[in-house]
C-alpha atoms as a PDB file:
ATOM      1  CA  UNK A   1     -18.993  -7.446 -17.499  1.00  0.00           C
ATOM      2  CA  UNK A   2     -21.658  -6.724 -15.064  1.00  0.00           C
ATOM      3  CA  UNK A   3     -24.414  -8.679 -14.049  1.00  0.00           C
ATOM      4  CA  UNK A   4     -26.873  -6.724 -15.876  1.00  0.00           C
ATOM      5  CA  UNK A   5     -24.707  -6.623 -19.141  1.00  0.00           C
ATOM      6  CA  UNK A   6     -25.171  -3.129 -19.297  1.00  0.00           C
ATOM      7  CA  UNK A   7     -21.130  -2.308 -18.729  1.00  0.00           C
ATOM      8  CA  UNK A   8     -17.971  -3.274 -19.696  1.00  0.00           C
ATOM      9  CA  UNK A   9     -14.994  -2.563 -16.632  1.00  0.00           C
ATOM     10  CA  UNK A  10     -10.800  -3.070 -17.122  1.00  0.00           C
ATOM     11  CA  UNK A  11      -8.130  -2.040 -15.874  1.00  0.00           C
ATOM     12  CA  UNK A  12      -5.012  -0.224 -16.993  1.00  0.00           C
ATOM     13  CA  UNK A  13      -1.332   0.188 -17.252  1.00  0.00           C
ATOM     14  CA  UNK A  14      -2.375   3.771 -16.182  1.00  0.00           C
ATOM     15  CA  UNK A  15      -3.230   2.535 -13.193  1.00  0.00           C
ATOM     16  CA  UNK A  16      -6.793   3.432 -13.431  1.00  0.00           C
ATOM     17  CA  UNK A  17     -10.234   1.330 -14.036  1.00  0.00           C
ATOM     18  CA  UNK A  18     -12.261   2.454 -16.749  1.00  0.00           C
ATOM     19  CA  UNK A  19     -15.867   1.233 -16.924  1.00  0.00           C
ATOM     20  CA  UNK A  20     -18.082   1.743 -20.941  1.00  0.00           C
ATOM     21  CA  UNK A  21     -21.880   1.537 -21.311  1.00  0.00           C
ATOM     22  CA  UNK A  22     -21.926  -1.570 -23.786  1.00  0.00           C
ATOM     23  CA  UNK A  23     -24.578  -0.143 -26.099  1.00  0.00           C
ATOM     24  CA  UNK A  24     -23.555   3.511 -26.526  1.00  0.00           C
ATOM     25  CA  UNK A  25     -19.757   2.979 -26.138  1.00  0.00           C
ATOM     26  CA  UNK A  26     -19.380   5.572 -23.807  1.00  0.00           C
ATOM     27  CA  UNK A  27     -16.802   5.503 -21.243  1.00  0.00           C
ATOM     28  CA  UNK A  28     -18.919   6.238 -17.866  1.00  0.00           C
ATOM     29  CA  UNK A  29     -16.872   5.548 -14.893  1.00  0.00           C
ATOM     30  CA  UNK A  30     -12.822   6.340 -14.111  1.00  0.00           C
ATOM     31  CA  UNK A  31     -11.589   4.977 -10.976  1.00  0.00           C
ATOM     32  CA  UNK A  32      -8.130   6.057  -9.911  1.00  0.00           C
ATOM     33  CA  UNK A  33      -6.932   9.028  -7.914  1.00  0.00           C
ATOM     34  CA  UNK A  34      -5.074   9.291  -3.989  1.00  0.00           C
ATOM     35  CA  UNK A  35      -6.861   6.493  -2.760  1.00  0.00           C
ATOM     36  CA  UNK A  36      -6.759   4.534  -6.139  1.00  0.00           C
ATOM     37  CA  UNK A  37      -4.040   1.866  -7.494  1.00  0.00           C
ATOM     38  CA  UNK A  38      -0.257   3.242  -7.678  1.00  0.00           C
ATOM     39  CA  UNK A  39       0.975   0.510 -10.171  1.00  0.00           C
ATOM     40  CA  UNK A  40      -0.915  -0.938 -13.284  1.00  0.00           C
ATOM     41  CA  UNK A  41      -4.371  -2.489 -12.612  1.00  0.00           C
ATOM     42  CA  UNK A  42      -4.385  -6.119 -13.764  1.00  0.00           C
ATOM     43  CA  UNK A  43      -7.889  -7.370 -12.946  1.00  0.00           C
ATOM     44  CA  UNK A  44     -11.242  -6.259 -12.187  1.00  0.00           C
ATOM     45  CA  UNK A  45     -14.678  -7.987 -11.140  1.00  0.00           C
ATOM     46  CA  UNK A  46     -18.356  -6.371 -10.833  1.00  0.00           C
ATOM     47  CA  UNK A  47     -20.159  -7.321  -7.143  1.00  0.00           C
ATOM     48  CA  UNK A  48     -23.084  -9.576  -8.145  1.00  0.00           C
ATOM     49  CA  UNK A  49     -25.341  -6.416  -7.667  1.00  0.00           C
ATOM     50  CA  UNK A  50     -23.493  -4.174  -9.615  1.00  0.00           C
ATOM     51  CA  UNK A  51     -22.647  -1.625  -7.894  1.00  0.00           C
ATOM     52  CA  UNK A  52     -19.265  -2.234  -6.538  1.00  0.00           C
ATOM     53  CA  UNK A  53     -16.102  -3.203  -8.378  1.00  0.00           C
ATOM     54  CA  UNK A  54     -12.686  -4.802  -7.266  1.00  0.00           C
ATOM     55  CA  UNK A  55      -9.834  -4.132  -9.019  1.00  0.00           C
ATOM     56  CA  UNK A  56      -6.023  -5.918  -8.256  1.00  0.00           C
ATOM     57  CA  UNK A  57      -2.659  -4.457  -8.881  1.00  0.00           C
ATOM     58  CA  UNK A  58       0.854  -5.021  -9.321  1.00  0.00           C
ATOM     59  CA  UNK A  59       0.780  -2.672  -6.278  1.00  0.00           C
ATOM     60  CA  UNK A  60      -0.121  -5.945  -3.936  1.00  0.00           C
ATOM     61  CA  UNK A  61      -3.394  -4.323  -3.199  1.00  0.00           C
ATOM     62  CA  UNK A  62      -7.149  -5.083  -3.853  1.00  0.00           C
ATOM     63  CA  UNK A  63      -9.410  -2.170  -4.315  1.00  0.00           C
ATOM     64  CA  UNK A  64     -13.274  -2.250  -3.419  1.00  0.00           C
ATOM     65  CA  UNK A  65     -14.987   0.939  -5.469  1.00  0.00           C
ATOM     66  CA  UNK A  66     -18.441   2.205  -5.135  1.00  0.00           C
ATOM     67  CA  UNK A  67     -19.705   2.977  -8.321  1.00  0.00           C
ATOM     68  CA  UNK A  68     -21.277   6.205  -9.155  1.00  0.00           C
ATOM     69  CA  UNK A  69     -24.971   6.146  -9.802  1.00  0.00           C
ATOM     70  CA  UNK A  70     -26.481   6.911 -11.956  1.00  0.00           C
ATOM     71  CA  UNK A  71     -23.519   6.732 -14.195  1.00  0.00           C
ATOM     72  CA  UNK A  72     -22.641   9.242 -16.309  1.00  0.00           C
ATOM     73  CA  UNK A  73     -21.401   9.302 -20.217  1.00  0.00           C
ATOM     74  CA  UNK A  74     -21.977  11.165 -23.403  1.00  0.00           C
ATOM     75  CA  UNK A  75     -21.070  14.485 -22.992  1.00  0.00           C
ATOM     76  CA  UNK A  76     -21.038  14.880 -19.469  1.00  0.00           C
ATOM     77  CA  UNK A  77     -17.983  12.795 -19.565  1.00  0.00           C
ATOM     78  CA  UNK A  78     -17.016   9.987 -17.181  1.00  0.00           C
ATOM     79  CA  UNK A  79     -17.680   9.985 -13.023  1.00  0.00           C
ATOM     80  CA  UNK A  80     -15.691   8.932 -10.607  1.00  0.00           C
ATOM     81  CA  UNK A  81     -16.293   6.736  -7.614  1.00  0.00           C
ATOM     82  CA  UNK A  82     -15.328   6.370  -4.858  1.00  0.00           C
ATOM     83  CA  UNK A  83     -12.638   3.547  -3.418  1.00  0.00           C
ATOM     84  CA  UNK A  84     -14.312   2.034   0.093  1.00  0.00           C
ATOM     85  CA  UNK A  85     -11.585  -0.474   0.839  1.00  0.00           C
ATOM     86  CA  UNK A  86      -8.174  -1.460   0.103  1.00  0.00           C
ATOM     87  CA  UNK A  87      -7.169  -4.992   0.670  1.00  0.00           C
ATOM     88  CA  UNK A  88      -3.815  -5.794   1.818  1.00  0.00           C
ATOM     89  CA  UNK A  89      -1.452  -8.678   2.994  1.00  0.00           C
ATOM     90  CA  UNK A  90      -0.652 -10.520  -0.700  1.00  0.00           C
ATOM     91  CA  UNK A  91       3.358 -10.331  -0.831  1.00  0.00           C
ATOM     92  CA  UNK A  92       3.595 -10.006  -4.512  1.00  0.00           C
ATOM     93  CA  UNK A  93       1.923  -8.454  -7.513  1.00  0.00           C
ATOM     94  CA  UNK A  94      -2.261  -9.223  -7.318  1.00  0.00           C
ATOM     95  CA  UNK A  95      -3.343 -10.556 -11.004  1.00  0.00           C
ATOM     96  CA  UNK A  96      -6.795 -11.708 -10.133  1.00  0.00           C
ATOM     97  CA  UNK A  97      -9.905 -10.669  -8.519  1.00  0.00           C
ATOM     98  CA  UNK A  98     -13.093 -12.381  -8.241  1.00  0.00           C
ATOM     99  CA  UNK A  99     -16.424 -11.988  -5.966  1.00  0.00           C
ATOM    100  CA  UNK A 100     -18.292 -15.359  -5.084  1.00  0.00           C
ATOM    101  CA  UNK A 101     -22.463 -15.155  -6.308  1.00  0.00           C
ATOM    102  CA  UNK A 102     -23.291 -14.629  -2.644  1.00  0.00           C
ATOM    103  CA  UNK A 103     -21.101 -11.199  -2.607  1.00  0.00           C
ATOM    104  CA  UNK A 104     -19.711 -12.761   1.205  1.00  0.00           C
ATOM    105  CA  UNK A 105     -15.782 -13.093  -0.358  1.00  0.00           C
ATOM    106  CA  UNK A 106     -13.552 -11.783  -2.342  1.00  0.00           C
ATOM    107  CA  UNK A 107     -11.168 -13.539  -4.030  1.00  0.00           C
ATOM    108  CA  UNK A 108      -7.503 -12.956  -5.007  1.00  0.00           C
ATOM    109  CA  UNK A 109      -4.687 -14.405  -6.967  1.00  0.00           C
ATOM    110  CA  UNK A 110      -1.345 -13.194  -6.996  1.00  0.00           C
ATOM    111  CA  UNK A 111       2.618 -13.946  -7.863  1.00  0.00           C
ATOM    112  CA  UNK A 112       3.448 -15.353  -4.402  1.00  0.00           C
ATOM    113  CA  UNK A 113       1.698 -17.858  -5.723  1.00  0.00           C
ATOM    114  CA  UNK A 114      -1.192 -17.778  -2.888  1.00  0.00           C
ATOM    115  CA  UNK A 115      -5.064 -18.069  -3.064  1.00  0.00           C
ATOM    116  CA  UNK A 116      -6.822 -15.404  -0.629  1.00  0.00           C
ATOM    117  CA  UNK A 117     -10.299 -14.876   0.583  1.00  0.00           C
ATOM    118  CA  UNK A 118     -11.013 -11.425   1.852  1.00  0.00           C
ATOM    119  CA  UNK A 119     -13.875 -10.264   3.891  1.00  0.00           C
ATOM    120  CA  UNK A 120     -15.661  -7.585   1.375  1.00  0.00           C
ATOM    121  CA  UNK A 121     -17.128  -6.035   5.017  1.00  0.00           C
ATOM    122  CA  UNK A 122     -13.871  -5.663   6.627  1.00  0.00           C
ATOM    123  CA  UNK A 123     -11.097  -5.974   4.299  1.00  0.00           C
ATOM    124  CA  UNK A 124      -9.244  -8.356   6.025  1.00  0.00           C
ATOM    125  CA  UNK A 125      -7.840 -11.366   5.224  1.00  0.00           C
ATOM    126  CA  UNK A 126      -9.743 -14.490   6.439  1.00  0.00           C
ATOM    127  CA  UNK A 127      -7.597 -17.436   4.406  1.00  0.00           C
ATOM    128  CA  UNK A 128      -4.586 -18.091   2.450  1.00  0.00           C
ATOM    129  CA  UNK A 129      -4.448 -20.913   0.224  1.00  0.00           C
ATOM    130  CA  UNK A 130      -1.695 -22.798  -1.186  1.00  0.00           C
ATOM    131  CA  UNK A 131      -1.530 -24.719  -3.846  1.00  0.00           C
ATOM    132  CA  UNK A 132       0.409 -24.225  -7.053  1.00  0.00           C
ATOM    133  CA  UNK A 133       4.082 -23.724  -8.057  1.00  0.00           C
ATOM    134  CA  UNK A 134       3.829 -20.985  -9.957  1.00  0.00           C
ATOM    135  CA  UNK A 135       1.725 -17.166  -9.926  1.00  0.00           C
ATOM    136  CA  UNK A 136      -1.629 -17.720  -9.628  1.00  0.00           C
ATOM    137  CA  UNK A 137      -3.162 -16.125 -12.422  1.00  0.00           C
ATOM    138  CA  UNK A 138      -6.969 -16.712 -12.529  1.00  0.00           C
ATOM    139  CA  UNK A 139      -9.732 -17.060  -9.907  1.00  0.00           C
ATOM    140  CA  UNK A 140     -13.000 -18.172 -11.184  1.00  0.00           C
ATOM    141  CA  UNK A 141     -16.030 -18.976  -8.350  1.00  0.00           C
ATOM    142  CA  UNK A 142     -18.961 -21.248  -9.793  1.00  0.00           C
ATOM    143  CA  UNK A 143     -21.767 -19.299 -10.316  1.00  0.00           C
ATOM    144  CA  UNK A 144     -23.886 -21.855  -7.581  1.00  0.00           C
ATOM    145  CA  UNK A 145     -21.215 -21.158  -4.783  1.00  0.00           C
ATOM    146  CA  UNK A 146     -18.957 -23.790  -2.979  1.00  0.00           C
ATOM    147  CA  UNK A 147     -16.537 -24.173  -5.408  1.00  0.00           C
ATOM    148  CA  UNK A 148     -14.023 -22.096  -7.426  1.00  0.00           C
ATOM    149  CA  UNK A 149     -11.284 -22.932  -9.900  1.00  0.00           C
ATOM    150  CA  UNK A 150      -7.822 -21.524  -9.886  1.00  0.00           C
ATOM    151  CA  UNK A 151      -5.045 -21.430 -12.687  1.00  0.00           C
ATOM    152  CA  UNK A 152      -1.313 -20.767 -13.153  1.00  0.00           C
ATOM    153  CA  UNK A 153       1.699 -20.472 -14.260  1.00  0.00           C
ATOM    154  CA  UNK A 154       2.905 -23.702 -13.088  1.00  0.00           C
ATOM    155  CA  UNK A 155       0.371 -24.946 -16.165  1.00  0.00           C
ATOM    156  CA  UNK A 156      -2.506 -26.603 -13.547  1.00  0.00           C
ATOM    157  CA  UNK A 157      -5.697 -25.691 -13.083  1.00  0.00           C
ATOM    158  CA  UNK A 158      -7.101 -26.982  -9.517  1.00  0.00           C
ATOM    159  CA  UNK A 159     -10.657 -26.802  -8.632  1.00  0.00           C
ATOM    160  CA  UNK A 160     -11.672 -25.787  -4.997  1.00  0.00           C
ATOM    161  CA  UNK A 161     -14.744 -26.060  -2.121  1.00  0.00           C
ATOM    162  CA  UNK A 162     -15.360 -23.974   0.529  1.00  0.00           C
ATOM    163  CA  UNK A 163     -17.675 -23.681   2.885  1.00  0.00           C
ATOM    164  CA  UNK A 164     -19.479 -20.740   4.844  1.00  0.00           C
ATOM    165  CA  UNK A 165     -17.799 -21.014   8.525  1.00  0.00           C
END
């Protein structure tokens, strides 16, 4: 959901992200196309501003989209927008994507079983965590920063700090 709780984002076995105005139920945004996800779209996460979206795949990639604004809907149908950034280095299938409240990281889950934080700016990698046993499923920041909690299929949840550096 985005920060404003105006829209609704997921992804798709299509490969695609699809983002709905909550109140009219219109579908307003359709991210996909030569620069988009190859392989089905597992998560997605709004920026803390709203107007960017990450989306992870079982293509091992990350995808940073600039939303279109002002979005479209209703009969002029959904717009596109754009993808500014693909993320890459996770070794297996991506199945979660989260921003931290300060918009400085994103973070990433995957089947190799490995945390990530990703400069948004850049796209590169800046740390790999390791942790579980098992695909790492969920990444969840606190809303106040410094901390972010991490599940998976190994049946743990672990709860981590970081630090700016």
């Amino acid at each position: 959901m985005s920060p404003d709780t105006q829209y609704v984002a997921a992804g798709s076995l299509d490969k695609s992200v699809r983002v709905w105005d909550i109140h009219t139920g219109f579908l307003v945004e359709r991210l996909e196309g030569p620069d988009g996800h190859k392989d089905s779209v597992y998560s997605v996460a709004f920026s803390p501003n709203g107007k960017d979206l990450v989306s992870g795949s079982l293509d091992r990639t990350i995808k940073m989209w600039e939303l279109s604004t002002p979005r479209g809907g209703g009969n002029a149908g959904p717009k596109g927008g754009k993808c500014v950034k693909t993320f890459e280095g996770h070794r297996d299938f991506v199945l979660s994507v989260a921003l931290t409240p300060d918009a400085n990281w994103v973070l990433s889950g995957s089947k190799d079983r490995g945390v990530q934080f990703w400069d948004p700016r850049t796209g590169t990698t800046q740390l790999m965590l390791q942790g579980h046993k098992n695909s790492v499923i969920s990444v969840a920041p606190s809303p106040q920063g410094g901390y972010f909690a991490t599940g998976s299929g190994d049946q743990k949840a672990r709860i981590w700090s970081y630090r700016p550096f």
